[in-house]
Protein backbone atom coordinates (compact mmCIF):
# COMPACT_ATOMS: atom_id res chain seq x y z
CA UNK A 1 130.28 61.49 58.12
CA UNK A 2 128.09 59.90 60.26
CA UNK A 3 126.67 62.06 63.32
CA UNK A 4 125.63 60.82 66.94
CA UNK A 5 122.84 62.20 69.65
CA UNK A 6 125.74 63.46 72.34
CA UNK A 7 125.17 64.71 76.04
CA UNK A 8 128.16 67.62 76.03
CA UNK A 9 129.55 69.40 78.48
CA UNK A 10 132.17 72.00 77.89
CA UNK A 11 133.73 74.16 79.91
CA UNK A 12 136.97 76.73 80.99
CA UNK A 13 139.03 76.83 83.79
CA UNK A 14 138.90 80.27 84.69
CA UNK A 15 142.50 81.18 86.12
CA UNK A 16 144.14 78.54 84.64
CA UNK A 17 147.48 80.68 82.94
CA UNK A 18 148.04 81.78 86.51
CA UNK A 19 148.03 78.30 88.09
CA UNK A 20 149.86 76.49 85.29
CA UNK A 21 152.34 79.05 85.82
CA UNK A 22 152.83 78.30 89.77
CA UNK A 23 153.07 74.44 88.96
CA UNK A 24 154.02 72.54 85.63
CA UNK A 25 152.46 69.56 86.91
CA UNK A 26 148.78 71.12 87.09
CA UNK A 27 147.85 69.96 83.40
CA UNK A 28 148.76 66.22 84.36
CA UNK A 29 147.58 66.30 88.04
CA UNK A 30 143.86 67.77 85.83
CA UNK A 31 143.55 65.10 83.07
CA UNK A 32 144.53 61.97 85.92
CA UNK A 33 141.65 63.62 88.02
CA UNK A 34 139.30 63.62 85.08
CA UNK A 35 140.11 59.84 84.00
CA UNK A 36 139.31 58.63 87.45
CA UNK A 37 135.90 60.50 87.29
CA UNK A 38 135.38 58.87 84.45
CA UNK A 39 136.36 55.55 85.38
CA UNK A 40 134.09 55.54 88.11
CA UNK A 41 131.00 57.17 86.07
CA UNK A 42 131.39 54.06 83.31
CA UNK A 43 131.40 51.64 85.88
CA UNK A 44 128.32 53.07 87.05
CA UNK A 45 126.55 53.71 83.89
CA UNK A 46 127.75 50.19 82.64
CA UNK A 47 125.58 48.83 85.86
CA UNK A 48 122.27 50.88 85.00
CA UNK A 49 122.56 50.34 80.99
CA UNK A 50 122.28 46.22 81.78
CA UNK A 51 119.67 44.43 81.71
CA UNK A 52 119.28 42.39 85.54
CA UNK A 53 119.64 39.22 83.99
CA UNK A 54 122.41 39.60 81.60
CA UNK A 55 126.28 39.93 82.37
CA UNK A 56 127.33 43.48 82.95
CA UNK A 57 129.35 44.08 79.72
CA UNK A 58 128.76 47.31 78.35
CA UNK A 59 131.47 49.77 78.10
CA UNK A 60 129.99 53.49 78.29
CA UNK A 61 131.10 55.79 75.18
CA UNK A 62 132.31 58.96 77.65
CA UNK A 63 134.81 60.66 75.74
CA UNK A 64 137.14 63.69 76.64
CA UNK A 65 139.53 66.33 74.67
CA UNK A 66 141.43 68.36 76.41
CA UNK A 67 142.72 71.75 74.93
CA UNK A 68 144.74 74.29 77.40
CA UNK A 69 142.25 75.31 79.48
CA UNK A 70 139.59 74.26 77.54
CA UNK A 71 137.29 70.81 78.67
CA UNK A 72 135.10 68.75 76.45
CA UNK A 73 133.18 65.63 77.91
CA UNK A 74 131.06 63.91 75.52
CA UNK A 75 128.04 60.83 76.08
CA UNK A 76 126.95 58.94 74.06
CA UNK A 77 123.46 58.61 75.24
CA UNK A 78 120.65 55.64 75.06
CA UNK A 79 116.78 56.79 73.85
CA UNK A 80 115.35 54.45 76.18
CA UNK A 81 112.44 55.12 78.40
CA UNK A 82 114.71 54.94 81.00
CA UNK A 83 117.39 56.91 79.81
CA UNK A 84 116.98 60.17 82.42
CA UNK A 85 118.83 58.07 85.09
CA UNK A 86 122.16 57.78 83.02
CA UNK A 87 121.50 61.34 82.46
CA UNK A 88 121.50 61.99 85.77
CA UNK A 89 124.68 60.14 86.30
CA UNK A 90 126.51 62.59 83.48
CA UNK A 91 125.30 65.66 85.39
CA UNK A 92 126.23 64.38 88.30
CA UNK A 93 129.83 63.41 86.50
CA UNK A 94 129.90 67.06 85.43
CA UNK A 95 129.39 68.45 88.83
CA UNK A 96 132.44 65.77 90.35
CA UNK A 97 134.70 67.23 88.03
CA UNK A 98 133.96 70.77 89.47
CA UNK A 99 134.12 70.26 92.63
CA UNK A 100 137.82 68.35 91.70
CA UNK A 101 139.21 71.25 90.06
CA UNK A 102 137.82 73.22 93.08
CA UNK A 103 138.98 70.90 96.03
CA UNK A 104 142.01 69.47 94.71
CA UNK A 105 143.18 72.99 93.10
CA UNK A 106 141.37 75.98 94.08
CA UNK A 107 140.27 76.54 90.64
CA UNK A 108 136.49 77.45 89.27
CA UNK A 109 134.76 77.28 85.99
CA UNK A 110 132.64 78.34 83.48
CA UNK A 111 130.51 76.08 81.32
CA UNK A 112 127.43 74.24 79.46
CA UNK A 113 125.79 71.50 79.30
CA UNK A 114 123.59 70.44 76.06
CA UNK A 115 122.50 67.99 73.65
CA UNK A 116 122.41 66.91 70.06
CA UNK A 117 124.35 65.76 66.95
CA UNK A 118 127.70 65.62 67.01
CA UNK A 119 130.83 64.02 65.01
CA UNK A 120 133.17 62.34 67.35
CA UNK A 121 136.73 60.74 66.57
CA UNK A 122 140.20 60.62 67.49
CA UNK A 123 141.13 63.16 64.88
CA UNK A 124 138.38 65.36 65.01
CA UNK A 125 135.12 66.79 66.63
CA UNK A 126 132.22 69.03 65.41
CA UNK A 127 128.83 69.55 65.53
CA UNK A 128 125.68 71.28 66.81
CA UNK A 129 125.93 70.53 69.70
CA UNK A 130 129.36 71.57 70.15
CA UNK A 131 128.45 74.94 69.21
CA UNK A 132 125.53 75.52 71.51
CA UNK A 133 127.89 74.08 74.43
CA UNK A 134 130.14 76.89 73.46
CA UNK A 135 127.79 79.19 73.08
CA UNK A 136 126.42 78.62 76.69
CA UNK A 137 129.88 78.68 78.20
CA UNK A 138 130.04 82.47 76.62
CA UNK A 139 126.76 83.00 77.93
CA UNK A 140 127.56 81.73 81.77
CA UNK A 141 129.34 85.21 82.57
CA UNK A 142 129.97 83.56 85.70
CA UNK A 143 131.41 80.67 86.79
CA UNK A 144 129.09 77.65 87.18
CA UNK A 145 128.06 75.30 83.97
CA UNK A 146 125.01 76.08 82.78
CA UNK A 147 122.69 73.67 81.91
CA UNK A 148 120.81 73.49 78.79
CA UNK A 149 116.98 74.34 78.65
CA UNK A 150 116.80 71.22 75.92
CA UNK A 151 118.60 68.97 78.98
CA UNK A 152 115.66 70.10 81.54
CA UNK A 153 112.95 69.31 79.24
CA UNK A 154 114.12 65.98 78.64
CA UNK A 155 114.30 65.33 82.91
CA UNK A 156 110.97 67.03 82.60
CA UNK A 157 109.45 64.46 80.22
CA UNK A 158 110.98 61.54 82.19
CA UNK A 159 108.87 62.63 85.08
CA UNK A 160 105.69 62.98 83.22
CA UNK A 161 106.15 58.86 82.45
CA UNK A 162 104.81 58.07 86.09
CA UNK A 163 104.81 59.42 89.83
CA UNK A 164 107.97 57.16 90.47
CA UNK A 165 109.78 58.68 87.57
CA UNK A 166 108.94 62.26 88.94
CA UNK A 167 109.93 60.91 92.55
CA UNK A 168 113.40 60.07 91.32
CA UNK A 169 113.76 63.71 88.80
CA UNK A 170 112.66 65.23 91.76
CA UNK A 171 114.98 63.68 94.28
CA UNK A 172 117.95 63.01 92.18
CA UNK A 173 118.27 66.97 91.01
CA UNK A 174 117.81 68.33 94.46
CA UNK A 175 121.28 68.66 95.35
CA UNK A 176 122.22 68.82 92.02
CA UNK A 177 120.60 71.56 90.33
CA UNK A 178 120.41 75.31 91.39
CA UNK A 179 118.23 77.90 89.93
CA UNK A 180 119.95 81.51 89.70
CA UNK A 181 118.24 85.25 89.75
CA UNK A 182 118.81 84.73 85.78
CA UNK A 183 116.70 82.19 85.94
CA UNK A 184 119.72 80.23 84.17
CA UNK A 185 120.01 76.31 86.02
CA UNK A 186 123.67 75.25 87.29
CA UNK A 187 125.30 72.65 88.85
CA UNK A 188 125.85 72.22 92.31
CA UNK A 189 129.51 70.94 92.79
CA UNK A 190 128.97 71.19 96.57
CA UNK A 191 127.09 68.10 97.04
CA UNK A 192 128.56 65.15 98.30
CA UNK A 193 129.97 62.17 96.13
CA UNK A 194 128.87 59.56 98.49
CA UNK A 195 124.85 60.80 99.21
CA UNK A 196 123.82 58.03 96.54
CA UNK A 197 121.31 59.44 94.10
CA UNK A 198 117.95 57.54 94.82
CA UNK A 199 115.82 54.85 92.08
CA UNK A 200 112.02 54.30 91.86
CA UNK A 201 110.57 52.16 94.49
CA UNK A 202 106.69 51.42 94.96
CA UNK A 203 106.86 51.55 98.98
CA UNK A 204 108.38 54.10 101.13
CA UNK A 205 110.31 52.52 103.09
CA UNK A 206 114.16 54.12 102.15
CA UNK A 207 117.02 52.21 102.79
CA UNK A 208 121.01 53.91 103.09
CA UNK A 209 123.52 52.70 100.87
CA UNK A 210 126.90 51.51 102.62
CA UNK A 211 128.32 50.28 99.02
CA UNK A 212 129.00 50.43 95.79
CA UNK A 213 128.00 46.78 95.71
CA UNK A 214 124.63 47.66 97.45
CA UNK A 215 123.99 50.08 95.20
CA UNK A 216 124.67 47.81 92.36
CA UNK A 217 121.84 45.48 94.36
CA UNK A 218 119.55 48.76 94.56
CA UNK A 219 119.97 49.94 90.93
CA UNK A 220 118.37 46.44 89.97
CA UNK A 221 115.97 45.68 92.71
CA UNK A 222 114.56 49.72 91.71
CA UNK A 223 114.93 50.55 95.15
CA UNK A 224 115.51 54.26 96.89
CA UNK A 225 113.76 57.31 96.16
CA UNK A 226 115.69 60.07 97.87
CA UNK A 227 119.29 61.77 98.11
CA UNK A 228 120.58 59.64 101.13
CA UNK A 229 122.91 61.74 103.89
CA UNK A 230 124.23 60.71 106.27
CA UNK A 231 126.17 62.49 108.87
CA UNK A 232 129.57 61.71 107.08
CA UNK A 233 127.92 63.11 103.94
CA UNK A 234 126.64 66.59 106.02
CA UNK A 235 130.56 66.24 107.43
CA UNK A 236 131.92 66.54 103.87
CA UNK A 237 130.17 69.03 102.56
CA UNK A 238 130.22 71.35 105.88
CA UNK A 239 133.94 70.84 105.16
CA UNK A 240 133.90 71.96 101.64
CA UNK A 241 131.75 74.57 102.29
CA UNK A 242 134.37 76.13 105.21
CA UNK A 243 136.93 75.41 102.36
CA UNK A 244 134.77 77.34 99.45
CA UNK A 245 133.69 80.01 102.00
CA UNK A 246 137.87 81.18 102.96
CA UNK A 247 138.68 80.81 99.28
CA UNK A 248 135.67 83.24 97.99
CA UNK A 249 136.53 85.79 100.85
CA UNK A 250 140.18 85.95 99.95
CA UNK A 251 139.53 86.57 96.38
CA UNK A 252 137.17 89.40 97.14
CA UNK A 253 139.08 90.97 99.54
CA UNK A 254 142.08 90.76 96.88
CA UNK A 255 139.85 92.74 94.24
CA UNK A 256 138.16 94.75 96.66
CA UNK A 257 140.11 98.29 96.64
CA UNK A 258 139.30 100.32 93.70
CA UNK A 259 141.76 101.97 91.82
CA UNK A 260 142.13 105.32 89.62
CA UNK A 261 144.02 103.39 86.90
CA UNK A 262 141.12 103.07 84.73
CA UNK A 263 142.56 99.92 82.79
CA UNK A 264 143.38 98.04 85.98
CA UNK A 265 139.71 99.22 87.46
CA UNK A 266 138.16 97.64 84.16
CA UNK A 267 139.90 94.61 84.79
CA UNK A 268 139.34 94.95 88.10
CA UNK A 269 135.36 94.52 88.72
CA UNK A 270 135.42 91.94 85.76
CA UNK A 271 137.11 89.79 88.18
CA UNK A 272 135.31 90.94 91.22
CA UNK A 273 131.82 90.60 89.55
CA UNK A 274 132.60 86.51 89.08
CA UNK A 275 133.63 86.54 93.12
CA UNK A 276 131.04 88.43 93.95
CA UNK A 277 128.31 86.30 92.01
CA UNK A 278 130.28 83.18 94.44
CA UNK A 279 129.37 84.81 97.04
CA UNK A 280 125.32 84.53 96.59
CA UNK A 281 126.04 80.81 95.26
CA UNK A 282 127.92 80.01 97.80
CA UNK A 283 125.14 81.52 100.38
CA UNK A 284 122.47 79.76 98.23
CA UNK A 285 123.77 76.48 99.10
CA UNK A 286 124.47 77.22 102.97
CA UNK A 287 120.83 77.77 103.26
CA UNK A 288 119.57 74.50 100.66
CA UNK A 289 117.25 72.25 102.50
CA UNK A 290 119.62 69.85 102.48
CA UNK A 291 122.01 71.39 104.41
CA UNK A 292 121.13 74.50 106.76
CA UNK A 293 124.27 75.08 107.57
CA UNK A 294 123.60 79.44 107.66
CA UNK A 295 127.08 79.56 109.89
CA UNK A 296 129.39 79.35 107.25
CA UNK A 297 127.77 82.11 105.01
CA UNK A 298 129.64 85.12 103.57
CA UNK A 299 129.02 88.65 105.36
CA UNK A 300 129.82 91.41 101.86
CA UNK A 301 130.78 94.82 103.43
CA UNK A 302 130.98 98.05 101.22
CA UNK A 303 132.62 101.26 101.76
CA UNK A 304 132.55 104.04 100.10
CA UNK A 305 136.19 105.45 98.80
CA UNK A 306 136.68 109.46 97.93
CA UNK A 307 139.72 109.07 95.95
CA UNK A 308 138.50 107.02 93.74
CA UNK A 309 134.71 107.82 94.11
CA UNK A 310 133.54 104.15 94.15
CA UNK A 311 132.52 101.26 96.90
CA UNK A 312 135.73 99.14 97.67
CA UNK A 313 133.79 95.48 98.83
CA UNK A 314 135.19 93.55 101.77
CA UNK A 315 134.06 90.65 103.42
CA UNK A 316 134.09 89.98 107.44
């Protein structure tokens, strides 16, 4: 049994039962969005992993099991010097599939991200790493996917190679990466598909990508040093943002009224507690650097009730 140095991300799709429930076709409508991620992310990948001069012929091991509401994406890493960027990519894969799931169905999840050995086949999967990825989906309490401390290191030792390197760590993880009150890193699945993520060049001058083609040109030229957005970009995410802020305020304001029922309050504020941790996400990001867009954040109200001697939360 031979074991191979995986990037792994697993996660759940919290309220999953409930959707699957409302429409049969969710599971299939999931996995097609998934494969096309994918797609994309190994024609990518395939691009960065060749060599300028030689045919672009590699096919990308990214691997995916699917289990009820239960994800596992699996890559098959290089341990090149320049292996951070494809990195990059994967996070960045991670993040597309969130913000799918989110967009296209109004669902959220919880996950991790890590790294290490792991058995991979048809039949079967297992390993280390597979366990910590579990563990840090049980350890996310909320939903966002969690990325590994082992992951950051490794992003942190690509930028000590050179001030390029840390140029490109630096401007490739701000939109992707946010820092919680935990002090626990997520992704970002806000950010928009089409800001290209930026290479190493030795000038400043920063040029906007209008293709994949162009960034095919760019990945091997080593040009672009910075998250590119343009106005369409700022258009999509202001969008998704208006989307993500009427979804989070429904779903408080549907587990905002306390109840005597101790059983049903239990359940209750487990639920809430996940919106209500959206909520500051969601906030984070209207005020990220990259965006400043403070008009769509979330207003929390509380009220104190005397039957039930608790705060019902509201939003407004």
């Amino acid at each position: 049994m031979d074991f191979s140095e995986y990037y792994v991300a697993y996660f759940d799709v919290l309220g999953y039962k409930e959707a699957f429930k409302k429409s049969k076709d969710i599971s299939a409508q999931l996995i097609k969005s998934i494969g096309s991620s994918i797609v994309l992310m190994k024609a990518i990948l395939s691009i960065i992993n060749t060599p300028p001069d030689e045919p672009i012929e590699k096919n990308p091991e990214i691997e995916y099991k699917i289990f009820s509401d239960n994800f596992l994406i699996c890559y098959k890493g290089t341990t090149d010097s320049l292996s951070a960027i494809p990195l990059v990519y994967f996070l960045r894969l991670i993040a597309s599939i969130q913000r799918v799931f989110f967009e296209g169905f109004q669902l959220i999840v919880r996950g991790g991200i890590t790294k290490g050995p792991l058995y991979l086949t048809k039949e079967f999967v297992g390993g280390k790493a597979l366990i910590d990825a579990v563990e840090l989906e049980s350890s996310a309490v909320y939903p966002r996917i969690v990325v590994d401390d082992c992951i950051l290191n490794e992003l942190n030792s690509f930028k000590t190679q050179n001030d390029l390197f840390k140029s490109f760590i630096d401007a490739s993880c701000l939109d992707l990466l946010v820092k919680d009150t935990d002090n626990k890193v997520s992704l970002n699945y806000i950010m928009s598909y089409d800001a290209w993520i930026p290479f190493p060049q030795n000038g400043s001058q920063l040029k906007q990508v209008e293709s994949f083609e162009e960034l095919d040109k760019n990945v091997r030229e080593g040009r672009q040093r910075k998250p590119i957005y343009k106005q369409e970009c700022l258009r999509t995410v202001y969008a998704i943002l208006k989307k993500h802020k009427k979804f989070v305020e429904e779903k408080v304001n549907e587990f905002s009224q306390s109840s005597n029922d101790v059983t049903e309050e239990t359940k209750r504020l487990k639920i809430l507690k996940k919106y209500l941790w959206l909520v500051s996400f969601h906030n984070k990001i209207c005020d990220h650097e990259l965006y400043r867009m403070s008009e769509l954040k979330i207003n929390l109200k509380s009220e104190f009730n005397e039957q039930t001697l608790a705060f019902d939360v509201s939003v407004g």
